[in-house]
N, C-alpha and C. Protein backbone atom coordinates (compact mmCIF):
# COMPACT_ATOMS: atom_id res chain seq x y z
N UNK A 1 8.59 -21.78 -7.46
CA UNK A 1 9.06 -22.69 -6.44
C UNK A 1 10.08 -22.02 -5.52
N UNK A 2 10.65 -20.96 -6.08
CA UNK A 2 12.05 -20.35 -5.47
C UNK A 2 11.27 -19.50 -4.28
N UNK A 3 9.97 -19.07 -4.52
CA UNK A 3 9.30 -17.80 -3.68
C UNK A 3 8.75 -18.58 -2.58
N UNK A 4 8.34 -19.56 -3.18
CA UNK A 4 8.03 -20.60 -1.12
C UNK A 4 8.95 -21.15 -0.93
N UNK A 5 9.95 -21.43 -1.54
CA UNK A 5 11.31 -22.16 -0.69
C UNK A 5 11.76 -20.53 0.12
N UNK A 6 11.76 -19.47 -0.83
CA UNK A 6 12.28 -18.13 0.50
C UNK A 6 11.52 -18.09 1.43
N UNK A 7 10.09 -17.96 0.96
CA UNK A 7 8.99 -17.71 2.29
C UNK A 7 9.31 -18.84 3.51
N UNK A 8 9.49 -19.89 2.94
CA UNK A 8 9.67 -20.99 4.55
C UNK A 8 10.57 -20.63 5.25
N UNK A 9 11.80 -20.09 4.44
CA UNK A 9 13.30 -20.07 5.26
C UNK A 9 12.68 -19.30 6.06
N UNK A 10 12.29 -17.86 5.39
CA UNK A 10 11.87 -16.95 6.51
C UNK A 10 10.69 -17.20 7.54
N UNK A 11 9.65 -18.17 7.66
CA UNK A 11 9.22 -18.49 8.38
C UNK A 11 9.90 -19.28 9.40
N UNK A 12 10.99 -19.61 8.79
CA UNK A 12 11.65 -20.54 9.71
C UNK A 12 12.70 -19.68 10.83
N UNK A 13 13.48 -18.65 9.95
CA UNK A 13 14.34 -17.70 10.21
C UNK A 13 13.04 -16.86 11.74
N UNK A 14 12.23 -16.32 10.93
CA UNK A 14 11.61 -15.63 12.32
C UNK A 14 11.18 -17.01 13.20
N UNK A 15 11.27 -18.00 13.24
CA UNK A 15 10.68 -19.09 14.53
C UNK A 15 11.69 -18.91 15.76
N UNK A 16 12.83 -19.12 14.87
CA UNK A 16 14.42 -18.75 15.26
C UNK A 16 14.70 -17.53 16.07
N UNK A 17 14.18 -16.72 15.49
CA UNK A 17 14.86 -15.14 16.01
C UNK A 17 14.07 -15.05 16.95
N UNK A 18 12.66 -15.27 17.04
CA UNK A 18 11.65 -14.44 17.96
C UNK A 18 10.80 -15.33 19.19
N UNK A 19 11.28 -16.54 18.65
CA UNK A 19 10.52 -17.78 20.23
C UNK A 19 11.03 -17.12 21.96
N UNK A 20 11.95 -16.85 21.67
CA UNK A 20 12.29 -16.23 23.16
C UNK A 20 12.13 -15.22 23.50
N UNK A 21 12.19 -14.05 22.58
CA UNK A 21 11.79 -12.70 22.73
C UNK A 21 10.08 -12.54 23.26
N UNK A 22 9.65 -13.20 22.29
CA UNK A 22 8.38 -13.55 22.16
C UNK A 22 7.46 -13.40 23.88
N UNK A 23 7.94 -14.79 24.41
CA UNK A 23 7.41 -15.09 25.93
C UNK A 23 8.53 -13.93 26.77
N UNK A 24 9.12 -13.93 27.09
CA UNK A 24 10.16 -13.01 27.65
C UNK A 24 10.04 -11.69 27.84
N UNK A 25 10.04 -11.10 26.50
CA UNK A 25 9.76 -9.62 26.65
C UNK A 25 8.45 -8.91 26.28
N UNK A 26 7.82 -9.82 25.61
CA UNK A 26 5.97 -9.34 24.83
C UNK A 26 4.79 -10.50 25.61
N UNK A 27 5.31 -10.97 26.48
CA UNK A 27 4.09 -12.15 27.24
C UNK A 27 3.23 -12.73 25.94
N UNK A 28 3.64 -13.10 25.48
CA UNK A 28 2.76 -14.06 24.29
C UNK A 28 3.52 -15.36 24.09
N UNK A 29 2.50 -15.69 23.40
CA UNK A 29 3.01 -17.57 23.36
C UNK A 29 4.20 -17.32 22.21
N UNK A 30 5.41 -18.08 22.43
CA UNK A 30 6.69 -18.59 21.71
C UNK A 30 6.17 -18.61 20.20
N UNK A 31 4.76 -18.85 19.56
CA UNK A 31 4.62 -19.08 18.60
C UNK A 31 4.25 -17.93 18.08
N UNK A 32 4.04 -17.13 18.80
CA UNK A 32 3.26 -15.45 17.83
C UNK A 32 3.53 -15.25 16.79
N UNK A 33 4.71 -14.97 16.75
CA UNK A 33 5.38 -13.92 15.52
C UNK A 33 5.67 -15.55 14.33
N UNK A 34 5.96 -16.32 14.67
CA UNK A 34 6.22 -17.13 13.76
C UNK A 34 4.66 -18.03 12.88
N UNK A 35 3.60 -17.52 13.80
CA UNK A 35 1.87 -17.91 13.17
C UNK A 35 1.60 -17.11 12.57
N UNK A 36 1.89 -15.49 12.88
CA UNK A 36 1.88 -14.48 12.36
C UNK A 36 2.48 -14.30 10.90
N UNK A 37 3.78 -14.52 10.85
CA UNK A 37 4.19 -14.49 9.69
C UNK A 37 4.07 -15.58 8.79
N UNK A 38 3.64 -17.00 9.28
CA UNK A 38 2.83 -17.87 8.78
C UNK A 38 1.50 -17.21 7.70
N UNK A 39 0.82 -16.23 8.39
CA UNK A 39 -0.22 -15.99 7.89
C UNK A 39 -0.27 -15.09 6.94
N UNK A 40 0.96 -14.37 6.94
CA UNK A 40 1.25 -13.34 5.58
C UNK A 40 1.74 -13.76 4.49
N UNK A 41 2.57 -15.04 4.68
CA UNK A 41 2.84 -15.96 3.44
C UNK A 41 1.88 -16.58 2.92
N UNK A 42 0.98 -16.70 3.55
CA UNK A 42 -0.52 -17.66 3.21
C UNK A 42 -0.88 -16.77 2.37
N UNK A 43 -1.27 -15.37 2.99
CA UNK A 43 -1.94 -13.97 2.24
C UNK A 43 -1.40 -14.10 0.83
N UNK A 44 0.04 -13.90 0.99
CA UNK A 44 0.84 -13.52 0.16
C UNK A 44 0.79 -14.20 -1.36
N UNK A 45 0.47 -15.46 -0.85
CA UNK A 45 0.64 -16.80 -1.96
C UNK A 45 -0.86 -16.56 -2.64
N UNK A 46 -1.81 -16.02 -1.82
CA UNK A 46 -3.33 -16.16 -2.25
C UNK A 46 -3.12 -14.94 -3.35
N UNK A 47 -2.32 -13.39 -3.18
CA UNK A 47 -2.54 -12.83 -3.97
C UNK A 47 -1.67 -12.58 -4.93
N UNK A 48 -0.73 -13.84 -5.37
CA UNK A 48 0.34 -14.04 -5.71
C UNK A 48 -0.73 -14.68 -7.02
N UNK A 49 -1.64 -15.93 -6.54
CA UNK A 49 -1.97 -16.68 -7.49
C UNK A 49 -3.25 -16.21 -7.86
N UNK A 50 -3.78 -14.80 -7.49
CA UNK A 50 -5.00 -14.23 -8.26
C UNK A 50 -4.16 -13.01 -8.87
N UNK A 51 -3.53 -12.57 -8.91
CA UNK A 51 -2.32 -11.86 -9.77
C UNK A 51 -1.93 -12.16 -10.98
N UNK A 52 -1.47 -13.70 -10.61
CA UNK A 52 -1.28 -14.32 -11.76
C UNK A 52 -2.45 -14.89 -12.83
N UNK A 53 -3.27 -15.11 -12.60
CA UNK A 53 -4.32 -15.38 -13.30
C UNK A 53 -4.99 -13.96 -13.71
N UNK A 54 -4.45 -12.69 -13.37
CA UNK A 54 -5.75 -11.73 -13.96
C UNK A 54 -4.90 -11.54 -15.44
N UNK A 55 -5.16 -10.82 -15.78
CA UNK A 55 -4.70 -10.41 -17.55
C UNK A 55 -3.84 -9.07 -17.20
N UNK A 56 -3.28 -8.45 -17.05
CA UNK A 56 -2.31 -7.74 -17.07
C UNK A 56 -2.70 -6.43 -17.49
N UNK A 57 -3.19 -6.44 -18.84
CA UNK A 57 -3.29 -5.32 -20.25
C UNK A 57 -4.15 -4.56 -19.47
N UNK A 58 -5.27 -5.12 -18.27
CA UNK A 58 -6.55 -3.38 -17.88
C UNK A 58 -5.37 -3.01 -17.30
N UNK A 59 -4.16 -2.60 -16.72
CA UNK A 59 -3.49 -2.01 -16.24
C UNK A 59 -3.24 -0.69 -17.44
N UNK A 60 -3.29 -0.97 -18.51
CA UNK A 60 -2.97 -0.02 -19.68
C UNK A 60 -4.01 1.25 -19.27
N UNK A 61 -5.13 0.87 -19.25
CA UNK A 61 -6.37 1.85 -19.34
C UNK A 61 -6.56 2.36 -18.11
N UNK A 62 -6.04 1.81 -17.18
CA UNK A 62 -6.03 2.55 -15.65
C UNK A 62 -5.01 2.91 -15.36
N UNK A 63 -3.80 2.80 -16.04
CA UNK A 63 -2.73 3.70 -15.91
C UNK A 63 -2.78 4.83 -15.21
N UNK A 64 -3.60 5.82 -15.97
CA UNK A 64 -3.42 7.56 -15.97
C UNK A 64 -4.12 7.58 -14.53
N UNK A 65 -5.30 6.65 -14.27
CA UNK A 65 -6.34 7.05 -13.10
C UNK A 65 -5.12 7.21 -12.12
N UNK A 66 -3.94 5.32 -11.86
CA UNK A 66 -3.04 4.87 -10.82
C UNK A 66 -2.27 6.40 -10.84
N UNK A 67 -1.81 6.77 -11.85
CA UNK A 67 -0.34 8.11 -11.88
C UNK A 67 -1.49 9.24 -11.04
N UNK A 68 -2.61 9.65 -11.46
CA UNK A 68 -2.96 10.64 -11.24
C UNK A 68 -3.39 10.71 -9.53
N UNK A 69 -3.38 9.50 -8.99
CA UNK A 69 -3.79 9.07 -7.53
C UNK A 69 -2.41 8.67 -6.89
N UNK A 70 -0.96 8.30 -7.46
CA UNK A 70 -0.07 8.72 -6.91
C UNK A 70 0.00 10.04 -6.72
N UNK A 71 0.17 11.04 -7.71
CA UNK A 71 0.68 12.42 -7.43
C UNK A 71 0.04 12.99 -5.84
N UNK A 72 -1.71 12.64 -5.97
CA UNK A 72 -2.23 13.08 -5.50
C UNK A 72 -1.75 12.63 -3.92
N UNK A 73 -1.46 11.80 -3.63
CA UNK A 73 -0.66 11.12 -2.84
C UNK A 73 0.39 11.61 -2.07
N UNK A 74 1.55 11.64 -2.79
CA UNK A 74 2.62 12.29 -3.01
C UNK A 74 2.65 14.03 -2.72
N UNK A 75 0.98 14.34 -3.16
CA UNK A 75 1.08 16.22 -2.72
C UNK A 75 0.69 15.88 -1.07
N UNK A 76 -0.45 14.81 -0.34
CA UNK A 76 -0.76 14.93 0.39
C UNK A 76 0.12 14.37 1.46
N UNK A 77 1.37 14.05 1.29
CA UNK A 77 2.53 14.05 2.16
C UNK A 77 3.11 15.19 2.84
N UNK A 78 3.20 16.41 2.05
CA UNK A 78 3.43 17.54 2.05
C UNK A 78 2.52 18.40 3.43
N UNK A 79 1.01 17.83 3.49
CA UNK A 79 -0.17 18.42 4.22
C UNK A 79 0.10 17.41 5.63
N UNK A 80 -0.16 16.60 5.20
CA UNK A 80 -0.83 15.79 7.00
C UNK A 80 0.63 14.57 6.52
N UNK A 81 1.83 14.26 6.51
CA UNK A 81 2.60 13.47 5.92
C UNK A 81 3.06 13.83 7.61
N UNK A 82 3.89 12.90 8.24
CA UNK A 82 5.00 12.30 9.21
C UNK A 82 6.46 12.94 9.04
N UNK A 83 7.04 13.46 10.18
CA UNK A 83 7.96 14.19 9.59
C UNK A 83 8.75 13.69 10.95
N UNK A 84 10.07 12.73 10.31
CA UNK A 84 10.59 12.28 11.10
C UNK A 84 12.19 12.49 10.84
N UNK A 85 13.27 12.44 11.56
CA UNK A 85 14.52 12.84 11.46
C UNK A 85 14.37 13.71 9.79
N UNK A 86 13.88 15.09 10.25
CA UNK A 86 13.55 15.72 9.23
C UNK A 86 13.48 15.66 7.55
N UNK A 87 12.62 14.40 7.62
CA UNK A 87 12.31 14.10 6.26
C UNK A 87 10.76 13.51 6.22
N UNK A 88 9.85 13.80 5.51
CA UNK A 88 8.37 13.91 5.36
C UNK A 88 8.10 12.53 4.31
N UNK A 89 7.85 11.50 4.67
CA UNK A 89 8.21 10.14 4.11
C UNK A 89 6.59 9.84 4.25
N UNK A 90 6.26 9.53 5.23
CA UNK A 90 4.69 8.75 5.66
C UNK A 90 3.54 9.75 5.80
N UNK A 91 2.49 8.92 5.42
CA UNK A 91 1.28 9.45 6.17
C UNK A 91 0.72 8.50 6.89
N UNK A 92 0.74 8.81 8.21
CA UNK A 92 0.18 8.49 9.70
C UNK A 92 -1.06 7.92 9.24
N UNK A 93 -1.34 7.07 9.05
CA UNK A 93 -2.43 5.51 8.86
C UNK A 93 -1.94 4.51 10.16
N UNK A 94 -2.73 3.30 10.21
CA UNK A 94 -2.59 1.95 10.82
C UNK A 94 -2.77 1.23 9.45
N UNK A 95 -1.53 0.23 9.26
CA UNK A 95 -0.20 1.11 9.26
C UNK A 95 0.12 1.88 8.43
N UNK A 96 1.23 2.48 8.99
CA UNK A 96 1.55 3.83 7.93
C UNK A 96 1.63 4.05 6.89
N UNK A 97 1.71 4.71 5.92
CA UNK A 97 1.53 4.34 4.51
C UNK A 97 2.85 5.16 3.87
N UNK A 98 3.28 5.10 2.58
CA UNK A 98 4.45 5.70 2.14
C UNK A 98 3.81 6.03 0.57
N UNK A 99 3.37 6.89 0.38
CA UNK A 99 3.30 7.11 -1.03
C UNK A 99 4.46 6.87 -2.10
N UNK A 100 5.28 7.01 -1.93
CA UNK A 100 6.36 6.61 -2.61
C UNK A 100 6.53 5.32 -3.41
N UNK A 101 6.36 4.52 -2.43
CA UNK A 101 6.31 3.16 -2.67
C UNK A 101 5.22 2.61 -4.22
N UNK A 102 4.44 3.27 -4.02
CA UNK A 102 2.63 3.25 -5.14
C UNK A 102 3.73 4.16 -5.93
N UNK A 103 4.50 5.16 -6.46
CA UNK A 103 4.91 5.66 -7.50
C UNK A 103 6.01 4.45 -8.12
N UNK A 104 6.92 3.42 -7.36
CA UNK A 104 7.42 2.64 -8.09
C UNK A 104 6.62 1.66 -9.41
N UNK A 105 5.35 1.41 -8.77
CA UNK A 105 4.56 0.66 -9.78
C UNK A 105 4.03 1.69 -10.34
N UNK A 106 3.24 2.73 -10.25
CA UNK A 106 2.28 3.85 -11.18
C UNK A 106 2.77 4.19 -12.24
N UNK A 107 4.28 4.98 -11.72
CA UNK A 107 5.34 5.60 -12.92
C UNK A 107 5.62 4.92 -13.77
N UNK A 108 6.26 4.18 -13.97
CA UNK A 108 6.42 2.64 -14.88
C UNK A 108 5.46 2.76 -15.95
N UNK A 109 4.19 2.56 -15.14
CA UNK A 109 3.14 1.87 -16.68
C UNK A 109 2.96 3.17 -17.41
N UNK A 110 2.69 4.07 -16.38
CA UNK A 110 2.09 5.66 -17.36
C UNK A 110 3.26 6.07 -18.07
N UNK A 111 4.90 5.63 -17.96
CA UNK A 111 6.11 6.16 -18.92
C UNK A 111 5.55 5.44 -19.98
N UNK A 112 5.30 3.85 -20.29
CA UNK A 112 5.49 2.60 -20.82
C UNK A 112 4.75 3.52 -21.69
N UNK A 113 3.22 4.21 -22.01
CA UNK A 113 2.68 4.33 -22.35
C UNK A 113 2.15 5.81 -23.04
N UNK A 114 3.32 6.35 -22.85
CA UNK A 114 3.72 8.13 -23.43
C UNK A 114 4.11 8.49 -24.20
């Protein structure tokens, strides 16, 4: 209940921040960004509640595949990776991607399990 009472504020919070910016400086309707982020909470909730319903435990057995497709990840930052106020963080996707981020969840299960 606490995760859609945050999601509204913040739907509400961006209605707030961005109705004027919106028409003003991006020629789009007052409602953009606030339908927009409407629609990622929608997303969000959909894979919130097929998340919750899967079983957890195949994460055990696909562990090693997830670690072994971070690293791989993580080397290919190094090759074609974004190199911005000299630090090599992203790889240049729509949108960009951060390998890093996939090692917070990967690392975890493959320690859990060593």
């Amino acid at each position: 209940m606490s995760t859609l009472a945050a999601a509204s504020i913040g739907v509400v919070l961006v209605y707030s921040a961005t109705r004027y910016e919106a028409a003003t400086y991006f020629g789009v309707s007052p409602h953009y960004f606030v339908v927009r982020q409407a629609a990622y909470v929608v997303v969000g909730i959909v894979v919130m509640v097929v998340l919750a319903a899967l079983d957890y435990r195949w994460l055990e057995h696909a562990s090693a595949v997830l670690y072994v497709a971070t690293i791989l990840a993580l080397l290919a930052t190094f090759a074609v990776g974004q190199s911005t106020l000299g630090a090599t963080r992203w790889i240049q996707l729509d949108p960009p991607y951060s390998p890093s981020s996939r090692s917070t969840c990967s690392c975890p299960s493959v320690w859990e399990h060593t």
